[in-house]
N, C-alpha and C. Protein backbone atom coordinates (compact mmCIF):
# COMPACT_ATOMS: atom_id res chain seq x y z
N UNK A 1 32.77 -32.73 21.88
CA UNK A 1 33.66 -32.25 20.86
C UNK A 1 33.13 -30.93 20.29
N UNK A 2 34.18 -29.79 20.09
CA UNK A 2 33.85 -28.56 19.56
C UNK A 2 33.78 -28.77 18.05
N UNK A 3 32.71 -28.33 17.41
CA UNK A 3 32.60 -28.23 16.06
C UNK A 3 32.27 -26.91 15.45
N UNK A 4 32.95 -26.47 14.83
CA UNK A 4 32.93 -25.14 14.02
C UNK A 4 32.01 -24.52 12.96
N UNK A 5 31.36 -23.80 12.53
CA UNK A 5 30.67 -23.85 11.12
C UNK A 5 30.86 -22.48 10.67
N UNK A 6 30.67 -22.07 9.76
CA UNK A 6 31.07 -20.58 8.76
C UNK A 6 29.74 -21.08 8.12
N UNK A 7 29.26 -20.26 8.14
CA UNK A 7 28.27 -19.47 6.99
C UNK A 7 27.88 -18.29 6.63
N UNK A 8 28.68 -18.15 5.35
CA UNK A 8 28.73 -16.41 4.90
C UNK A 8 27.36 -16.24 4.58
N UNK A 9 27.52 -14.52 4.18
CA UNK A 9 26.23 -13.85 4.45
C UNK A 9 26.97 -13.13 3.29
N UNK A 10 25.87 -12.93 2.41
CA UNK A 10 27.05 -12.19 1.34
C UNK A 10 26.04 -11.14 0.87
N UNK A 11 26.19 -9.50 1.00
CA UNK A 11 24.92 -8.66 1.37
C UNK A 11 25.21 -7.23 -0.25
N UNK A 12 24.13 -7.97 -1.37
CA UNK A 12 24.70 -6.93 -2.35
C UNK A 12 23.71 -5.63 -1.96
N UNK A 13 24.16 -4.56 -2.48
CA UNK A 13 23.52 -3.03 -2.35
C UNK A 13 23.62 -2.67 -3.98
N UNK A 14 22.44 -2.20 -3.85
CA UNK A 14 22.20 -1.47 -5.40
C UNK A 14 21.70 -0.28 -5.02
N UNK A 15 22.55 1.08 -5.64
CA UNK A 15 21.47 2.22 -5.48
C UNK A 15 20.75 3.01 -7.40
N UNK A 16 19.74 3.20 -6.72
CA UNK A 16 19.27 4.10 -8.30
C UNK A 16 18.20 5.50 -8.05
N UNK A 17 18.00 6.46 -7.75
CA UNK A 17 17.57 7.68 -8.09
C UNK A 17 17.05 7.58 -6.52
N UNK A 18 17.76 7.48 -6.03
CA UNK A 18 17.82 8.11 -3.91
C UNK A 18 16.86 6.67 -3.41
N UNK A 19 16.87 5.37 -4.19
CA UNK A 19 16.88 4.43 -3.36
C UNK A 19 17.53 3.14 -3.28
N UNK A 20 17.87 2.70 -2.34
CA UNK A 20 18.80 1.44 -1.91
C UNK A 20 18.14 0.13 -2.01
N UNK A 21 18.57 -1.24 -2.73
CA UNK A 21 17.81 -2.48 -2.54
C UNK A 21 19.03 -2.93 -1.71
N UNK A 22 18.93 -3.88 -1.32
CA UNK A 22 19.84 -4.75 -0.76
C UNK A 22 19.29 -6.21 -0.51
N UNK A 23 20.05 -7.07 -0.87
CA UNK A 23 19.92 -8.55 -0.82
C UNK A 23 20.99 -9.17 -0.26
N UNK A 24 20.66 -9.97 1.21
CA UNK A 24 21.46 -10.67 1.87
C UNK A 24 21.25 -12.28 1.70
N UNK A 25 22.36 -13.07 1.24
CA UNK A 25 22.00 -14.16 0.55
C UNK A 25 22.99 -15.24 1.69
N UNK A 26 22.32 -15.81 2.35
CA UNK A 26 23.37 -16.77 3.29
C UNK A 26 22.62 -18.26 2.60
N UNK A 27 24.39 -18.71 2.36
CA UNK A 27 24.60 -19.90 1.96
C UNK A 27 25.16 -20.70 2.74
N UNK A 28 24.30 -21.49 3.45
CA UNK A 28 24.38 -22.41 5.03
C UNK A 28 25.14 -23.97 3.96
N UNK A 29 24.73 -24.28 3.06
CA UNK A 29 25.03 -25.56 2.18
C UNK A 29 24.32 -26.63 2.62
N UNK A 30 23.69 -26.40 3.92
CA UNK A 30 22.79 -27.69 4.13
C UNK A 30 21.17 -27.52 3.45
N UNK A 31 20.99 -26.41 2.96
CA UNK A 31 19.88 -26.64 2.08
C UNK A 31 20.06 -25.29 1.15
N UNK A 32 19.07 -24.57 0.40
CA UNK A 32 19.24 -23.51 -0.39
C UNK A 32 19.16 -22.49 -0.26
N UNK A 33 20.18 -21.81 -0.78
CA UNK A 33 20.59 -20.35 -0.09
C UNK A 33 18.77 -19.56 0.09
N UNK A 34 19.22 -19.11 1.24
CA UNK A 34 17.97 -18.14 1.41
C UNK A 34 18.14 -17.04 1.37
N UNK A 35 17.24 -15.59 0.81
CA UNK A 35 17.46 -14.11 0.29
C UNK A 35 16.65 -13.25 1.50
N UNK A 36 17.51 -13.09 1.90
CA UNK A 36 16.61 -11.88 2.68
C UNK A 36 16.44 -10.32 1.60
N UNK A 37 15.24 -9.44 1.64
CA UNK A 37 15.47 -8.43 0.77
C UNK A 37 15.45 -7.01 1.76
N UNK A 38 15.51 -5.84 1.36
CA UNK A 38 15.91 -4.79 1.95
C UNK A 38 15.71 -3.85 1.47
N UNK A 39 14.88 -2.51 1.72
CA UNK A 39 15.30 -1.52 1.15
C UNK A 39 14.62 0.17 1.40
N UNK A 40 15.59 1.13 0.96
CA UNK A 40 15.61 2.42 2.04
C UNK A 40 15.42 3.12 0.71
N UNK A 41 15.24 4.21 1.40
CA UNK A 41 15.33 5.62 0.21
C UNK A 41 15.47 6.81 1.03
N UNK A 42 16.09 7.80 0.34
CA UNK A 42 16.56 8.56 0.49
C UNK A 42 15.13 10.23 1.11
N UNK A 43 15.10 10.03 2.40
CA UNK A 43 14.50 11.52 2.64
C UNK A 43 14.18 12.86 1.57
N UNK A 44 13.13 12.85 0.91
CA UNK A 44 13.49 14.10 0.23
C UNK A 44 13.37 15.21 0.50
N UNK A 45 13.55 15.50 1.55
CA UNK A 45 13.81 16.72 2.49
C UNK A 45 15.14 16.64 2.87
N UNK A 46 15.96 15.95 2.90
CA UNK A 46 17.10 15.63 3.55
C UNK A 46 18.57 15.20 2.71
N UNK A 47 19.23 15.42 2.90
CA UNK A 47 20.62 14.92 2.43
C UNK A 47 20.63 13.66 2.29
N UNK A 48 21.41 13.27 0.55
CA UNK A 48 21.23 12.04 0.00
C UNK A 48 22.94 11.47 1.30
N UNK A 49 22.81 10.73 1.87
CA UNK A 49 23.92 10.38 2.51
C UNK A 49 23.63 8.64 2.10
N UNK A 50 24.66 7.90 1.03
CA UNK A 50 24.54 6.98 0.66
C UNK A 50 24.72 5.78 1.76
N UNK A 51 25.72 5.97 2.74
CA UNK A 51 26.16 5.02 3.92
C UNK A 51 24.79 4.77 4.90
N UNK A 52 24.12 5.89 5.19
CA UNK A 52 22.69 5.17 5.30
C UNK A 52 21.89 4.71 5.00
N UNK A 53 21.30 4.77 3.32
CA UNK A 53 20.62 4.34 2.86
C UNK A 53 21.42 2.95 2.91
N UNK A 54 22.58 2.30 2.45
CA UNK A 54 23.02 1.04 2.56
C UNK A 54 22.73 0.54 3.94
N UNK A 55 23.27 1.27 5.02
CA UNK A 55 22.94 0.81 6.53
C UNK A 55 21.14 -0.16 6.44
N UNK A 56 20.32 1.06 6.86
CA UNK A 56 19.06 0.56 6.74
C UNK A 56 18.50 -0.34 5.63
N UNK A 57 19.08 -0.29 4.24
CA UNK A 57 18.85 -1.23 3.43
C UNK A 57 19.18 -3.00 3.44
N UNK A 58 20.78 -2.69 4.25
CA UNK A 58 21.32 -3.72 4.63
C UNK A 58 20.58 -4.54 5.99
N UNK A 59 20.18 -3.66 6.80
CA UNK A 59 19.74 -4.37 7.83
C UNK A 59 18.20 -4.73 7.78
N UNK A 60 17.54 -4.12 6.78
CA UNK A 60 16.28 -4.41 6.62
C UNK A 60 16.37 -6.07 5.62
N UNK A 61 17.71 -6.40 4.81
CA UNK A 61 17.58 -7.23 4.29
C UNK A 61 17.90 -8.40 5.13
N UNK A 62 18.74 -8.02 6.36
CA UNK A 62 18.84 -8.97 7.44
C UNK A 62 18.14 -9.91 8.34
N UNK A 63 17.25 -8.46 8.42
CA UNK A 63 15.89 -8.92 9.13
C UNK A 63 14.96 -9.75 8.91
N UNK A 64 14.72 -9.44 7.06
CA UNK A 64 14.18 -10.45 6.41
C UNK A 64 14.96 -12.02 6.22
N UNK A 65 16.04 -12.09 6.34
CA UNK A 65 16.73 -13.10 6.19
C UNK A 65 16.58 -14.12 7.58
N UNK A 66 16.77 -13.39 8.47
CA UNK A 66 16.47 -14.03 9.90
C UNK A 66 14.82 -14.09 9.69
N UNK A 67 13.85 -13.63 10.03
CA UNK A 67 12.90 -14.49 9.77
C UNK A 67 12.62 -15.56 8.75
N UNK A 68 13.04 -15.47 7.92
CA UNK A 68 13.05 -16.89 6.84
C UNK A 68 13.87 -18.00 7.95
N UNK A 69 14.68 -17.61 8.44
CA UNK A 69 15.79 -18.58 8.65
C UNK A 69 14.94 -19.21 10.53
N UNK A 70 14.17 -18.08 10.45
CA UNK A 70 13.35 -18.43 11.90
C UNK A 70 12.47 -19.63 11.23
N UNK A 71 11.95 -19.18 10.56
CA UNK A 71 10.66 -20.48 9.72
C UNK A 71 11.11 -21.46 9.51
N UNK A 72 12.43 -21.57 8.83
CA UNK A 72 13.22 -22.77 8.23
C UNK A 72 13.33 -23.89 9.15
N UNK A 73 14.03 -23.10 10.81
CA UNK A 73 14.18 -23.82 11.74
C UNK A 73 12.93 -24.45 12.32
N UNK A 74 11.81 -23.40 12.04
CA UNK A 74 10.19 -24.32 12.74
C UNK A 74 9.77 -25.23 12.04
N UNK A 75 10.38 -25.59 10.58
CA UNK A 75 9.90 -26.06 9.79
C UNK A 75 10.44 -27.14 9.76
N UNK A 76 11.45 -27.56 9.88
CA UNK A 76 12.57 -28.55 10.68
C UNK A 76 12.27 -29.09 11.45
N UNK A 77 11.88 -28.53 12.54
CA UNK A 77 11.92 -29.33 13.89
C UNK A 77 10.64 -29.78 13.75
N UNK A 78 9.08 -29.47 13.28
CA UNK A 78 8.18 -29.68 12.55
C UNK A 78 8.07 -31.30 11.96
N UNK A 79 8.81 -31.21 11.06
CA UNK A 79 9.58 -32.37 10.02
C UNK A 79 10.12 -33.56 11.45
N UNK A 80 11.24 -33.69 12.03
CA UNK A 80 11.63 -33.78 12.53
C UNK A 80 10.90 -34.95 13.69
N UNK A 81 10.10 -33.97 14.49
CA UNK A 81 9.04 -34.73 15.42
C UNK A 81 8.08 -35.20 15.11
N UNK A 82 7.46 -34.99 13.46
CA UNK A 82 6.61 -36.22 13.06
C UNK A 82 7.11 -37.55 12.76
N UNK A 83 8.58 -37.69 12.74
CA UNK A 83 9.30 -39.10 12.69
C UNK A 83 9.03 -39.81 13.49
N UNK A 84 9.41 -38.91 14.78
CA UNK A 84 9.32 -39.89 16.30
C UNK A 84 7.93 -40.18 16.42
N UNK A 85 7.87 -41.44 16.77
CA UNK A 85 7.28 -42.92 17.47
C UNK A 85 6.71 -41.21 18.78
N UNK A 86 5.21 -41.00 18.57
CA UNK A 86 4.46 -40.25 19.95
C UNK A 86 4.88 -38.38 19.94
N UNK A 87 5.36 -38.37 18.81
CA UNK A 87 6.02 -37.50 18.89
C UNK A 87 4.89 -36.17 18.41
């Protein structure tokens, strides 16, 4: 049987004096939202171009989010196989 799941990723951006935070917050509901964090600044040699600083801010908060979410899963299966009987 095919089973479906959605879990948003909901990714805020803050900017303040040429740098970007960003926090990606996925709420799976099977345990507590986890935060990935993120964040860029602006070249000061270079043109403030805000769509990048969000880009790299955003994906740096991603990154962090997927490794949490890498641990979560080792941490699980961890849990998991100390139940089993030899395991």
């Amino acid at each position: 049987m095919l089973t479906t799941r959605v879990w948003p990723i909901a990714i805020h951006l803050t900017d303040a004096d040429g740098h970007t935070h960003a926090e990606a917050v996925l709420a799976s509901g099977a345990t507590e939202a986890l935060r990935g964090k993120g964040y860029a600044r602006c070249d000061p040699s270079g043109v403030d171009v805000a769509e990048i600083g969000d880009e790299l801010a955003a994906a740096r908060a991603l990154a962090d989010l997927s490794t949490q979410l890498l641990a979560a899963a080792a941490e699980d299966v961890q849990a998991v196989r100390a139940k089993i009987p030899g395991g």
